[in-house]
PDB file of N, CA and C in Angstrom:
ATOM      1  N   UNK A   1      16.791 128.378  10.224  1.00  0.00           N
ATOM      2  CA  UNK A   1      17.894 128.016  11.091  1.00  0.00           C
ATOM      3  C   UNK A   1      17.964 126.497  11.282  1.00  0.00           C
ATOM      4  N   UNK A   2      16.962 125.777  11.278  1.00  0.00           N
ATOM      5  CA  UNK A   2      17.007 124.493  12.021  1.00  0.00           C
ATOM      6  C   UNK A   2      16.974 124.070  11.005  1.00  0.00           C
ATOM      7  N   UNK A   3      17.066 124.160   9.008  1.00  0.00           N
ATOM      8  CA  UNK A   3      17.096 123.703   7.992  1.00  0.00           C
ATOM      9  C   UNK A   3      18.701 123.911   7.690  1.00  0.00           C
ATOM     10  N   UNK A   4      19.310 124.546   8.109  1.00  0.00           N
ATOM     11  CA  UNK A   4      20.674 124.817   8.020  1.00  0.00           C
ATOM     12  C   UNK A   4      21.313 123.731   9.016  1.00  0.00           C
ATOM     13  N   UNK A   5      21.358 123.654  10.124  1.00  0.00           N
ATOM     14  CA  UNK A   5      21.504 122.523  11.424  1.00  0.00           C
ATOM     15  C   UNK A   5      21.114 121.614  10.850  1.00  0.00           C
ATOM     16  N   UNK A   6      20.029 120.967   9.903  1.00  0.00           N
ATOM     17  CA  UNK A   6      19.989 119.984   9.612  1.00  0.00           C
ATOM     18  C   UNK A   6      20.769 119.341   8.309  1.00  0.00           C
ATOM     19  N   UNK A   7      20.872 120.355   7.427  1.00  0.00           N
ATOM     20  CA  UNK A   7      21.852 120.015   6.410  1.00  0.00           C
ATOM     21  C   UNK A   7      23.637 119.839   7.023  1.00  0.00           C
ATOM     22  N   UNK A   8      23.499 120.630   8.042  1.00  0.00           N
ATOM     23  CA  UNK A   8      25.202 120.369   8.746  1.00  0.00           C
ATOM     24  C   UNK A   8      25.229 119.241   9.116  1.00  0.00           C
ATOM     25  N   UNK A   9      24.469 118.405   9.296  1.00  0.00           N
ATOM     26  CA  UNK A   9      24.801 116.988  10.088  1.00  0.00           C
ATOM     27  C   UNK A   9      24.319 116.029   9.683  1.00  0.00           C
ATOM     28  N   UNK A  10      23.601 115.877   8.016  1.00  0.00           N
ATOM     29  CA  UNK A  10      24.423 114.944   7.173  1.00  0.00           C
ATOM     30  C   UNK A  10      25.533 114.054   7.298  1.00  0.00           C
ATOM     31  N   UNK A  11      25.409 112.884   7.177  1.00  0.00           N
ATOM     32  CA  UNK A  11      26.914 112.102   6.863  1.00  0.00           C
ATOM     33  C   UNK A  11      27.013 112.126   5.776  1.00  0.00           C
ATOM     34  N   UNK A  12      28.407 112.249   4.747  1.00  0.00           N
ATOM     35  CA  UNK A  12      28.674 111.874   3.570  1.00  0.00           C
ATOM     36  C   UNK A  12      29.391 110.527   3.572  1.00  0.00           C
ATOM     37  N   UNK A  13      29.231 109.990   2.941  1.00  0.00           N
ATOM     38  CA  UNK A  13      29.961 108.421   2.848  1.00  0.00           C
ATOM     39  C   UNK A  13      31.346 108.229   2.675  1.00  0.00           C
ATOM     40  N   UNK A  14      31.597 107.714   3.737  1.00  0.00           N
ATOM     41  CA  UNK A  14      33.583 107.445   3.744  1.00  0.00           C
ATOM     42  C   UNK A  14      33.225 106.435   2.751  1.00  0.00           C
ATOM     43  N   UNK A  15      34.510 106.706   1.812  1.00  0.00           N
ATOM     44  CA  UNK A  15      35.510 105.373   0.555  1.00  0.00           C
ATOM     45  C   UNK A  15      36.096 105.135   0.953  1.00  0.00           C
ATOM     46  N   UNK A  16      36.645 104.112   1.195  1.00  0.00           N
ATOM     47  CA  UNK A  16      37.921 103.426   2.140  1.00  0.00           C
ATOM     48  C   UNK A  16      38.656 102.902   0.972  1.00  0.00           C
ATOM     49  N   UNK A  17      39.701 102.887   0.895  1.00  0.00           N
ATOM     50  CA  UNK A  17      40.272 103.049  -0.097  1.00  0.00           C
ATOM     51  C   UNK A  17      41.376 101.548   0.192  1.00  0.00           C
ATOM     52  N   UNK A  18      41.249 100.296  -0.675  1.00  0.00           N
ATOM     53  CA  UNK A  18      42.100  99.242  -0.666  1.00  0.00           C
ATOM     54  C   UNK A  18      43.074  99.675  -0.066  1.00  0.00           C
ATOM     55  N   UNK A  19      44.098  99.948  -0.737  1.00  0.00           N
ATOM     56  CA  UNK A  19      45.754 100.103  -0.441  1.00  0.00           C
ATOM     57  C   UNK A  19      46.029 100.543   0.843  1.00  0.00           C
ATOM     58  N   UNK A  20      45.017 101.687   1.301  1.00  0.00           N
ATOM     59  CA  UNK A  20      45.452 102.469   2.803  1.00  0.00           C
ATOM     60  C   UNK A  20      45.033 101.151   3.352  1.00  0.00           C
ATOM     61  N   UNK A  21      43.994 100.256   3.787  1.00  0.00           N
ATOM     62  CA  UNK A  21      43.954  99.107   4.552  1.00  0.00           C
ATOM     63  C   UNK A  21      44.902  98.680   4.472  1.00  0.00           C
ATOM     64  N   UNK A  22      45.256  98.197   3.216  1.00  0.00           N
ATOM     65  CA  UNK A  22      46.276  96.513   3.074  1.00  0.00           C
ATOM     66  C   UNK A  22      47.721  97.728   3.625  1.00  0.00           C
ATOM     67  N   UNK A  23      47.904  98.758   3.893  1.00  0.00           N
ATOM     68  CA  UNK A  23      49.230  99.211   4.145  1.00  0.00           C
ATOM     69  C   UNK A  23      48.992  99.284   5.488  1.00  0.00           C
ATOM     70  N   UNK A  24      48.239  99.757   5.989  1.00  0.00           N
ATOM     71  CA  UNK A  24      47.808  99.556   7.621  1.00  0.00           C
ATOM     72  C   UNK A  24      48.154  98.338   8.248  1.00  0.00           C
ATOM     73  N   UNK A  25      47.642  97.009   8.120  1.00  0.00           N
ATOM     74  CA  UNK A  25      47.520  95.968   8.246  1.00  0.00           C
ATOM     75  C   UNK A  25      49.251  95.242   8.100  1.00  0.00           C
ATOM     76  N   UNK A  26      49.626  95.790   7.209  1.00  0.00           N
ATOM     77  CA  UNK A  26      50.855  95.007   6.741  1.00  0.00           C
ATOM     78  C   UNK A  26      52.160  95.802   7.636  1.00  0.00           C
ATOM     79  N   UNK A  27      52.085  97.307   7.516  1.00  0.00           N
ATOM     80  CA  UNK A  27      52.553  97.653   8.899  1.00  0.00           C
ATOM     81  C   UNK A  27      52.639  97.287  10.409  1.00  0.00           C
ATOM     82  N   UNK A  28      51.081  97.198  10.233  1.00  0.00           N
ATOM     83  CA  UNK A  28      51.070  96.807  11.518  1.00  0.00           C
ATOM     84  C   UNK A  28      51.445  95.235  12.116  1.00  0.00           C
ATOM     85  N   UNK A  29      51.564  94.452  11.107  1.00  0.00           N
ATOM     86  CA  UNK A  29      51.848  93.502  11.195  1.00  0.00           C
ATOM     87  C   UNK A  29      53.634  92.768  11.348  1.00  0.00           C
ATOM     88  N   UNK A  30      53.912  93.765   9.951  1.00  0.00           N
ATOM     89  CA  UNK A  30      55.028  94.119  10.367  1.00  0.00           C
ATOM     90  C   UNK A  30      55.838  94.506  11.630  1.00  0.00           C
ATOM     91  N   UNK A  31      55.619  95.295  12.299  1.00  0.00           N
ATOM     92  CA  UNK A  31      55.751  96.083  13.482  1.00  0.00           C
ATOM     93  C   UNK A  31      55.601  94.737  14.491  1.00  0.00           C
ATOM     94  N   UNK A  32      54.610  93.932  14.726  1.00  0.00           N
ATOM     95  CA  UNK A  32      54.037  92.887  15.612  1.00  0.00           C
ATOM     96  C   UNK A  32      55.095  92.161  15.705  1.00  0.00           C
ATOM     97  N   UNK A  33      55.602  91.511  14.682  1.00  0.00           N
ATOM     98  CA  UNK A  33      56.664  91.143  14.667  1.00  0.00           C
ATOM     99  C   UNK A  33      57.985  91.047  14.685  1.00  0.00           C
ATOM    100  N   UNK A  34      58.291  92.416  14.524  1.00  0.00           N
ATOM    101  CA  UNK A  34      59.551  92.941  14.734  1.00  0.00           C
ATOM    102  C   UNK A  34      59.394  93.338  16.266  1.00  0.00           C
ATOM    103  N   UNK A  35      58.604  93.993  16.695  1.00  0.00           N
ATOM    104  CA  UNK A  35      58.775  93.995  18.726  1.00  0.00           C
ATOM    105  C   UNK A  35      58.600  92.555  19.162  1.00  0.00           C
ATOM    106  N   UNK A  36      58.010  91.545  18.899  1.00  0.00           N
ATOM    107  CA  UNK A  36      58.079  90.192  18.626  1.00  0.00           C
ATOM    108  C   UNK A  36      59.481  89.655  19.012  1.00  0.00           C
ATOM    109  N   UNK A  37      60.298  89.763  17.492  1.00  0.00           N
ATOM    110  CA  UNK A  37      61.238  89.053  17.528  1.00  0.00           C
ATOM    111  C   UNK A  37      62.569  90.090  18.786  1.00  0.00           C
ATOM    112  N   UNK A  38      62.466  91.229  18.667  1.00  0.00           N
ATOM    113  CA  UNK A  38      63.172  92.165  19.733  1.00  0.00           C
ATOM    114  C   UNK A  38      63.073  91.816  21.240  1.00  0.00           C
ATOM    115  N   UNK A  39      61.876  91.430  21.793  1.00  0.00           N
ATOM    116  CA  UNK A  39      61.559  90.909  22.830  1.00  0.00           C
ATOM    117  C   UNK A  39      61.989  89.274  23.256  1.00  0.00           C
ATOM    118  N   UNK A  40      62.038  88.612  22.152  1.00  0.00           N
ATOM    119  CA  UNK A  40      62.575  87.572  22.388  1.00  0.00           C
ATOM    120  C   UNK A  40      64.126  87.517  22.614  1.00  0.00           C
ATOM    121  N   UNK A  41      64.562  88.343  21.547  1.00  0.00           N
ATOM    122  CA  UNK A  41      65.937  88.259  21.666  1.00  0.00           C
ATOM    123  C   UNK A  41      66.675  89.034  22.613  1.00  0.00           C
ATOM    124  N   UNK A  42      66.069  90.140  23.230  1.00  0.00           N
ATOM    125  CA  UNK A  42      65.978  90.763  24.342  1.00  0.00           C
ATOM    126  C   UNK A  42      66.492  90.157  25.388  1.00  0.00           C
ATOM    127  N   UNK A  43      64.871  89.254  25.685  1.00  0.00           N
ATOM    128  CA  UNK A  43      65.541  88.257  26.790  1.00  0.00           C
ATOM    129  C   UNK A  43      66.415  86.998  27.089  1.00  0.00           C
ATOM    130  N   UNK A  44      66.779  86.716  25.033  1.00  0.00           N
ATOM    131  CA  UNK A  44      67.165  85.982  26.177  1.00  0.00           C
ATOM    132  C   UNK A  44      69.164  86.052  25.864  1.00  0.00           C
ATOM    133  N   UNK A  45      69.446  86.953  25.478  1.00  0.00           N
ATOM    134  CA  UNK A  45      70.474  87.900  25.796  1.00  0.00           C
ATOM    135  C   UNK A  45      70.746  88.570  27.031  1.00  0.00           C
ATOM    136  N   UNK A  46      69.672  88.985  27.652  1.00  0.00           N
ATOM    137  CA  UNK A  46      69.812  89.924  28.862  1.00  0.00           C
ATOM    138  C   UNK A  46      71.039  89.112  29.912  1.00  0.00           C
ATOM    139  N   UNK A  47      71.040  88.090  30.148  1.00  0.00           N
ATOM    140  CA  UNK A  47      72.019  87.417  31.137  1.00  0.00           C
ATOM    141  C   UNK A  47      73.211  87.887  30.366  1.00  0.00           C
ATOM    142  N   UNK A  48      73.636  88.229  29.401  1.00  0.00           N
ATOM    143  CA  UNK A  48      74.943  87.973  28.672  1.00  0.00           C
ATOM    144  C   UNK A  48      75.083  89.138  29.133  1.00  0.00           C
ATOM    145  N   UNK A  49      74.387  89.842  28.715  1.00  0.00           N
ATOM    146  CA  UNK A  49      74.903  91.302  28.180  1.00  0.00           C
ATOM    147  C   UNK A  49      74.716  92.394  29.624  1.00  0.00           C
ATOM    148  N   UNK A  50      74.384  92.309  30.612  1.00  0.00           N
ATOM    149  CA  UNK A  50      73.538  92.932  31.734  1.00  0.00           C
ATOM    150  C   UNK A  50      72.507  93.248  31.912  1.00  0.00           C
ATOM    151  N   UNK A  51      72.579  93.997  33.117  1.00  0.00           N
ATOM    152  CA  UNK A  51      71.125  94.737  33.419  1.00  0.00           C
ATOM    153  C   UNK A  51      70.520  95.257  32.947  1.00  0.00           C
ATOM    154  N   UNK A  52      71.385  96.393  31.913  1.00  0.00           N
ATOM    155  CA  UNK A  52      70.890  97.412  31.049  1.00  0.00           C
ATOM    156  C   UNK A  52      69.984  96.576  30.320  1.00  0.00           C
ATOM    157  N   UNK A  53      70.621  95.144  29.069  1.00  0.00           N
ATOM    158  CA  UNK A  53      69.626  94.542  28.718  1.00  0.00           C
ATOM    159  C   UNK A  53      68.375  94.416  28.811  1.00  0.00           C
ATOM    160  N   UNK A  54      68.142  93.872  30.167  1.00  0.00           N
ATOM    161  CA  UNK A  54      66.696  93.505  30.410  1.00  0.00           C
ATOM    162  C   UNK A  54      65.776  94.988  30.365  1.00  0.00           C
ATOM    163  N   UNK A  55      66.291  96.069  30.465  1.00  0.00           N
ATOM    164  CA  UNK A  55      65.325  97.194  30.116  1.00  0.00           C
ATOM    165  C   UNK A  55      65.156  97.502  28.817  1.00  0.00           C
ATOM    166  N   UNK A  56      65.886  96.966  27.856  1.00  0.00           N
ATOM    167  CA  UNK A  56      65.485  97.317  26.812  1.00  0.00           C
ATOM    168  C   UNK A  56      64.617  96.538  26.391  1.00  0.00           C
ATOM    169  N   UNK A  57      64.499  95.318  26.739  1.00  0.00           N
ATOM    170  CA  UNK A  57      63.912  93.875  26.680  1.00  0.00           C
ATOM    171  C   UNK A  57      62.578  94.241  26.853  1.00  0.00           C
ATOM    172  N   UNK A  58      62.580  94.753  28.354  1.00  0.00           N
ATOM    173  CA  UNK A  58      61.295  95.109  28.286  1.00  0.00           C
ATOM    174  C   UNK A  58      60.694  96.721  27.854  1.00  0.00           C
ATOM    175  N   UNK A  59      61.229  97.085  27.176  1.00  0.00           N
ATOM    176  CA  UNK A  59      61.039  98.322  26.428  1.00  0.00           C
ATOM    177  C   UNK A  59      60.348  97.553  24.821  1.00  0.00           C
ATOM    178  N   UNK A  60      60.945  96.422  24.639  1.00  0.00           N
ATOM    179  CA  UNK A  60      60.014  95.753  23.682  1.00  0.00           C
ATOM    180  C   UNK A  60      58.643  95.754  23.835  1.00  0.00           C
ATOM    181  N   UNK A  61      58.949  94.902  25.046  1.00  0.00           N
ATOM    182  CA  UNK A  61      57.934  93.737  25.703  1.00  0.00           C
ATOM    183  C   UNK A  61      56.510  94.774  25.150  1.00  0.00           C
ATOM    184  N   UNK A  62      57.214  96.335  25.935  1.00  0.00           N
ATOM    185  CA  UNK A  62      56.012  97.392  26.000  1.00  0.00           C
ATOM    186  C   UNK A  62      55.277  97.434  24.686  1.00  0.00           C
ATOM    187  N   UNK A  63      56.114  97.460  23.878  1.00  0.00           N
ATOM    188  CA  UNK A  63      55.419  98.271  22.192  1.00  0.00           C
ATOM    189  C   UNK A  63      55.216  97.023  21.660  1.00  0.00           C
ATOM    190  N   UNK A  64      55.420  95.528  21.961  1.00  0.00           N
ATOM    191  CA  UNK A  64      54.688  94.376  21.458  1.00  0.00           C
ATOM    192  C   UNK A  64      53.201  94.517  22.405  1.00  0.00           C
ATOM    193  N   UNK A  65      53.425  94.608  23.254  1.00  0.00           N
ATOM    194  CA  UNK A  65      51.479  95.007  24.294  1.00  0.00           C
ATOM    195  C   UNK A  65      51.099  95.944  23.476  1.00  0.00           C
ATOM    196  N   UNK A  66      52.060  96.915  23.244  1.00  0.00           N
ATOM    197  CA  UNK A  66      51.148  97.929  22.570  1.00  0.00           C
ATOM    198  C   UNK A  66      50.767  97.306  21.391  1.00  0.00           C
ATOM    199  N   UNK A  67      51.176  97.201  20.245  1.00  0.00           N
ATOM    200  CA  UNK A  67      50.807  96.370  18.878  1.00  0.00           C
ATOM    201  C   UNK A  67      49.520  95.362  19.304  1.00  0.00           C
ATOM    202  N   UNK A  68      49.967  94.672  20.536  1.00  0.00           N
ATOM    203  CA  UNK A  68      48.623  93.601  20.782  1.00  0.00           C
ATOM    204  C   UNK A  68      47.693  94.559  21.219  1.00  0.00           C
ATOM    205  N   UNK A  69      47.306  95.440  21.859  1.00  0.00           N
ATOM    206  CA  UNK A  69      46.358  95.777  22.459  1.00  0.00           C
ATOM    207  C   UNK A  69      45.835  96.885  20.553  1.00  0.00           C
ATOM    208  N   UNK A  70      46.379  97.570  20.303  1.00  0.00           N
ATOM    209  CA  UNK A  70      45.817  98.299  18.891  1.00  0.00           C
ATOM    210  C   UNK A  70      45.417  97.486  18.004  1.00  0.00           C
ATOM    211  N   UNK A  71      45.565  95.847  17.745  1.00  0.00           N
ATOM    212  CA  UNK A  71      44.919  95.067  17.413  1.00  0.00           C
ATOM    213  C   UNK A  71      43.765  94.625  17.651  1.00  0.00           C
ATOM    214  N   UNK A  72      43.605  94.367  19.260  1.00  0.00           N
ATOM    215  CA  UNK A  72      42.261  94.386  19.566  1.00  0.00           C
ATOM    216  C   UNK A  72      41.774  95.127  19.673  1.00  0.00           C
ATOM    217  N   UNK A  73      42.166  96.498  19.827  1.00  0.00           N
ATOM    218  CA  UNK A  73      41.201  97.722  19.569  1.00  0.00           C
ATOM    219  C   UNK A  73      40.640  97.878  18.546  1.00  0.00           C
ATOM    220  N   UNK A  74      41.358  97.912  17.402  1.00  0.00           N
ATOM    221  CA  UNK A  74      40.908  97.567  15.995  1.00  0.00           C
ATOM    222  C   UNK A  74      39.951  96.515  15.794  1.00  0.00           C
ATOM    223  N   UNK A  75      40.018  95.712  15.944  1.00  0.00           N
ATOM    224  CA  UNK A  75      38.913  93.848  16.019  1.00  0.00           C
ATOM    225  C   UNK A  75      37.567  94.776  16.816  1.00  0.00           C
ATOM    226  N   UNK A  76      37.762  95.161  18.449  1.00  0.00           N
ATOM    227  CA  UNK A  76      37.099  95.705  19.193  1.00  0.00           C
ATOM    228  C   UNK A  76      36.068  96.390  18.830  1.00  0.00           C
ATOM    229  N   UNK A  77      36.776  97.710  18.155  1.00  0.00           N
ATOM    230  CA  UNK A  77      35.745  98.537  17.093  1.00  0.00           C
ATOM    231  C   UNK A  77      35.019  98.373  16.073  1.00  0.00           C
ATOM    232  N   UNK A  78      35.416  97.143  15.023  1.00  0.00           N
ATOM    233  CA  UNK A  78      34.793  96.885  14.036  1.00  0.00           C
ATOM    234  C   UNK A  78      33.386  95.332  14.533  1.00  0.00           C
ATOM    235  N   UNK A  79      33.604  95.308  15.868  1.00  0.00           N
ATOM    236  CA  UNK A  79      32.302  94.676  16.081  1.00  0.00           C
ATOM    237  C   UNK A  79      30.993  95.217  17.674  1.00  0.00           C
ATOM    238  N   UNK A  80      31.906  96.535  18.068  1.00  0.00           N
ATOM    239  CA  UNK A  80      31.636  97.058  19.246  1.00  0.00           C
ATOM    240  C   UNK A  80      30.366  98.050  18.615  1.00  0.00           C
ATOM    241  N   UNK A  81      29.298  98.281  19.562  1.00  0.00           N
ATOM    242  CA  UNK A  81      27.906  99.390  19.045  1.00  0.00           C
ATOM    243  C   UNK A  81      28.359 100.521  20.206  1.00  0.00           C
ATOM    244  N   UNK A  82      28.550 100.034  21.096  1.00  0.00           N
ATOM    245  CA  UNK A  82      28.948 100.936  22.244  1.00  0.00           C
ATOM    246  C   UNK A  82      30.157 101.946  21.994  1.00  0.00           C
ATOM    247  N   UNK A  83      29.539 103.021  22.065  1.00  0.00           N
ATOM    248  CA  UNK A  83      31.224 103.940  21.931  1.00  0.00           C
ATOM    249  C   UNK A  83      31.949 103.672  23.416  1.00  0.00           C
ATOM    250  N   UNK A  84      31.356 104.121  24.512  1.00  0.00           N
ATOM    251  CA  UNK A  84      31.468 103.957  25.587  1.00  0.00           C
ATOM    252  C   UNK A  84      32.189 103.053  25.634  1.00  0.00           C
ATOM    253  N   UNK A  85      32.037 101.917  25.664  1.00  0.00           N
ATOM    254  CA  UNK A  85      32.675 100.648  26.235  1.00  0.00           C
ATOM    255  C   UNK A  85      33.777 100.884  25.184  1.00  0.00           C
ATOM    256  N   UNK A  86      33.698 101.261  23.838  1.00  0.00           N
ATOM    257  CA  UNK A  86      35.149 101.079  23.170  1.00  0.00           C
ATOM    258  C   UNK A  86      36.263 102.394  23.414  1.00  0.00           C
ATOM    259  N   UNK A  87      35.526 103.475  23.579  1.00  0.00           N
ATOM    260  CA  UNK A  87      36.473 104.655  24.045  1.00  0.00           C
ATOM    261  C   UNK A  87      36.982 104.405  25.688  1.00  0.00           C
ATOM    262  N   UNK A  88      36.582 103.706  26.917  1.00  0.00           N
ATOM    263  CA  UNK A  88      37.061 103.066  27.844  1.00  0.00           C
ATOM    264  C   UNK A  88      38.424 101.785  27.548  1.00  0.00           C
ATOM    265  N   UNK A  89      38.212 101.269  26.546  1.00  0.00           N
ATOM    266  CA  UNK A  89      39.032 100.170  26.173  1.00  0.00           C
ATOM    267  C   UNK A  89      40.216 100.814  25.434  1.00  0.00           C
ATOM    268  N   UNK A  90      40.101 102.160  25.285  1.00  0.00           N
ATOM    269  CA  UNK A  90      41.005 102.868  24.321  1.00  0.00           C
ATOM    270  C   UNK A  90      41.892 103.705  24.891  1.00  0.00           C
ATOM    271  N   UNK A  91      40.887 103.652  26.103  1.00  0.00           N
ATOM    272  CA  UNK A  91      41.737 105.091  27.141  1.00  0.00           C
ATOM    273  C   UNK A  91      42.950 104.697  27.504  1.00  0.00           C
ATOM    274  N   UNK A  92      43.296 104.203  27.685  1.00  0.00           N
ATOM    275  CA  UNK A  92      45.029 103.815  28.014  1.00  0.00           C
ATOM    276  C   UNK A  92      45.762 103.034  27.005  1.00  0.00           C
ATOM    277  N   UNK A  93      45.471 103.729  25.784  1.00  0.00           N
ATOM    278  CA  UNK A  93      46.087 103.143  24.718  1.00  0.00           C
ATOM    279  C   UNK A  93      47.456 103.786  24.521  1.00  0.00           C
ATOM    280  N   UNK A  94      48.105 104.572  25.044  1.00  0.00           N
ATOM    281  CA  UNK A  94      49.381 105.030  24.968  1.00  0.00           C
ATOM    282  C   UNK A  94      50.088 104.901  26.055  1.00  0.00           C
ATOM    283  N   UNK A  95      49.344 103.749  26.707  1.00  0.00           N
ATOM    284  CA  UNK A  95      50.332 103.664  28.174  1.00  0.00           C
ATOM    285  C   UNK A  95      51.595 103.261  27.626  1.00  0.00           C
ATOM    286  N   UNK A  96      51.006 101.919  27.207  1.00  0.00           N
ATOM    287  CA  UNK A  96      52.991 101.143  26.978  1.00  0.00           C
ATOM    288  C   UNK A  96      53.567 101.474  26.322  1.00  0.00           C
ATOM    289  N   UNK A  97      53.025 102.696  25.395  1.00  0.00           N
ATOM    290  CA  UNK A  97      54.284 103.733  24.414  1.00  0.00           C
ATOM    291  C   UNK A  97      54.920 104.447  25.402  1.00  0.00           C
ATOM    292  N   UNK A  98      54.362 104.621  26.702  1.00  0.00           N
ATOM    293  CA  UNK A  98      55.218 105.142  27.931  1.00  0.00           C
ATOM    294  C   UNK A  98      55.753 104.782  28.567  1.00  0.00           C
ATOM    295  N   UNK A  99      55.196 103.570  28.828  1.00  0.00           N
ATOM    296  CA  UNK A  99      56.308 102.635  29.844  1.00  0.00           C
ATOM    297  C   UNK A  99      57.460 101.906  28.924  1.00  0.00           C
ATOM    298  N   UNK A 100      57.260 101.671  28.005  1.00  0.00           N
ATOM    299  CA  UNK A 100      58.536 101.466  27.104  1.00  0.00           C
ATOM    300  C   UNK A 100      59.520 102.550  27.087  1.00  0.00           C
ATOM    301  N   UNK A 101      59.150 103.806  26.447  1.00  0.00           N
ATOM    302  CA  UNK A 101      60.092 104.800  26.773  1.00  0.00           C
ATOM    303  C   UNK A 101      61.021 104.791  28.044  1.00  0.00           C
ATOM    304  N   UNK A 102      60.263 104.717  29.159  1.00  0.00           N
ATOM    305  CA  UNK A 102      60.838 104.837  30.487  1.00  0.00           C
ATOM    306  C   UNK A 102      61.350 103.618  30.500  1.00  0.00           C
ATOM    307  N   UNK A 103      61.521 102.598  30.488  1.00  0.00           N
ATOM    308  CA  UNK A 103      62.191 101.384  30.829  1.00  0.00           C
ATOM    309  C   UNK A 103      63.483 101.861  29.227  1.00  0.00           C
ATOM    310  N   UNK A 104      63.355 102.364  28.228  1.00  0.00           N
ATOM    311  CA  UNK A 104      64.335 102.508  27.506  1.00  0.00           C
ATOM    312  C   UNK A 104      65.285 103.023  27.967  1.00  0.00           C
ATOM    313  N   UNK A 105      64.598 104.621  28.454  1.00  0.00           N
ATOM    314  CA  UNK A 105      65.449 105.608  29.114  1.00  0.00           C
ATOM    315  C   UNK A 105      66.752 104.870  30.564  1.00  0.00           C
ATOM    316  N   UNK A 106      65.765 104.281  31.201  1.00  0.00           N
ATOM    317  CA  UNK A 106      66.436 103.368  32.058  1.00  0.00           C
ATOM    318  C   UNK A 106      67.609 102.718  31.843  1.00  0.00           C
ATOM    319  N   UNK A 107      67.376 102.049  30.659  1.00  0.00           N
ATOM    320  CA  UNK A 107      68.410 101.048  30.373  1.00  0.00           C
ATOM    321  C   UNK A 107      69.673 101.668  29.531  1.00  0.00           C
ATOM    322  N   UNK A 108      69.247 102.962  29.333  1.00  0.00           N
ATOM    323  CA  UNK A 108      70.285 103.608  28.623  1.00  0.00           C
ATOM    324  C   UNK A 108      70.824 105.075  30.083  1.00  0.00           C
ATOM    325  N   UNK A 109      70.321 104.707  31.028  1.00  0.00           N
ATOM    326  CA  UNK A 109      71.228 105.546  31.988  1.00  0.00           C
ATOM    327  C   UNK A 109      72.013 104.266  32.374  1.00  0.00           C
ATOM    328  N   UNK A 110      71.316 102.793  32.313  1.00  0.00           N
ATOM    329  CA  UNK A 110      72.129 102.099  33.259  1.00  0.00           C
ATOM    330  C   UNK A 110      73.409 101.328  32.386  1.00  0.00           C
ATOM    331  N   UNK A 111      73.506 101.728  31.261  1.00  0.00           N
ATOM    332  CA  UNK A 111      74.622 101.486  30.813  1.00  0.00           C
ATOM    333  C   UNK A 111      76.197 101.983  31.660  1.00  0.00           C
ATOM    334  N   UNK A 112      76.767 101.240  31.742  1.00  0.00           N
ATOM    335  CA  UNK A 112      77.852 101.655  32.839  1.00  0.00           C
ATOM    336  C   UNK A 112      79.091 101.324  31.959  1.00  0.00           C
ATOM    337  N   UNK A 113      79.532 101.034  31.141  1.00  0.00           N
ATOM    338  CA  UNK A 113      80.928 100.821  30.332  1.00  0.00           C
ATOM    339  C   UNK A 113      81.332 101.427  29.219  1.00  0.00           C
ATOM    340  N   UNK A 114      81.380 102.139  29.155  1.00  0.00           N
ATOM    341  CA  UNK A 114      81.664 103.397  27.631  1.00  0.00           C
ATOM    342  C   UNK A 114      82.998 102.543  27.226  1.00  0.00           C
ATOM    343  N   UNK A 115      83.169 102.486  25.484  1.00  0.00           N
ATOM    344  CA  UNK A 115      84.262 102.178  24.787  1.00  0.00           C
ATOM    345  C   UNK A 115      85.311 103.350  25.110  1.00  0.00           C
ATOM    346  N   UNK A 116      86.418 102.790  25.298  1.00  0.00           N
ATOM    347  CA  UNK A 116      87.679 103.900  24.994  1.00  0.00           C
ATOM    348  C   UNK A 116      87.536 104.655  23.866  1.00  0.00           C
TER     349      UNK A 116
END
């Protein structure tokens, strides 16, 4: 029994495979910059355009924190020994995919002028 338990918990060796990195990375980088440039232009439109604006603005703002913070989570993990301290740093990693939503949702009830 305990020769069986011990063959189950073996590691076999992850291959990490070039391309899935460099597509990770370039996504994600991608992405950084596009909530980036959305957030900028966000705000500084929002006076023109209304209120609604500024919620979408900051519906950016959210998923650029988010992009920054999965960055340092990423950096975080590849020099962290502690799971602990990195699964704490992780735990609210889908906040600002929420608070973006909700500030979206917002800004799309507070639209007030429908086209004819």
């Amino acid at each position: 029994m305990t020769l069986a338990l011990t063959l189950a918990q073996t590691e076999t060796p992850q291959i990490q495979s070039t391309s899935l990195v460099v597509t990770i990375v370039a996504l994600l980088g991608a992405g950084l910059a596009g909530w980036l440039v959305a957030t900028v232009l966000g705000f500084s439109r929002a006076r023109a355009f209304g209120p609604s604006t500024r919620w979408f603005a900051l519906s950016a703002l959210c998923l650029l924190i988010y992009h920054i913070q999965f960055v340092a989570f990423g950096l975080l993990g590849m020099t962290e020994t502690d799971m602990a301290k990195l699964l704490s740093f992780g735990a609210f990693f889908n906040l600002f995919v929420f608070l973006g939503s909700i500030c979206a949702i917002i800004g799309f009830v507070r639209l007030t002028n429908p086209r004819p």
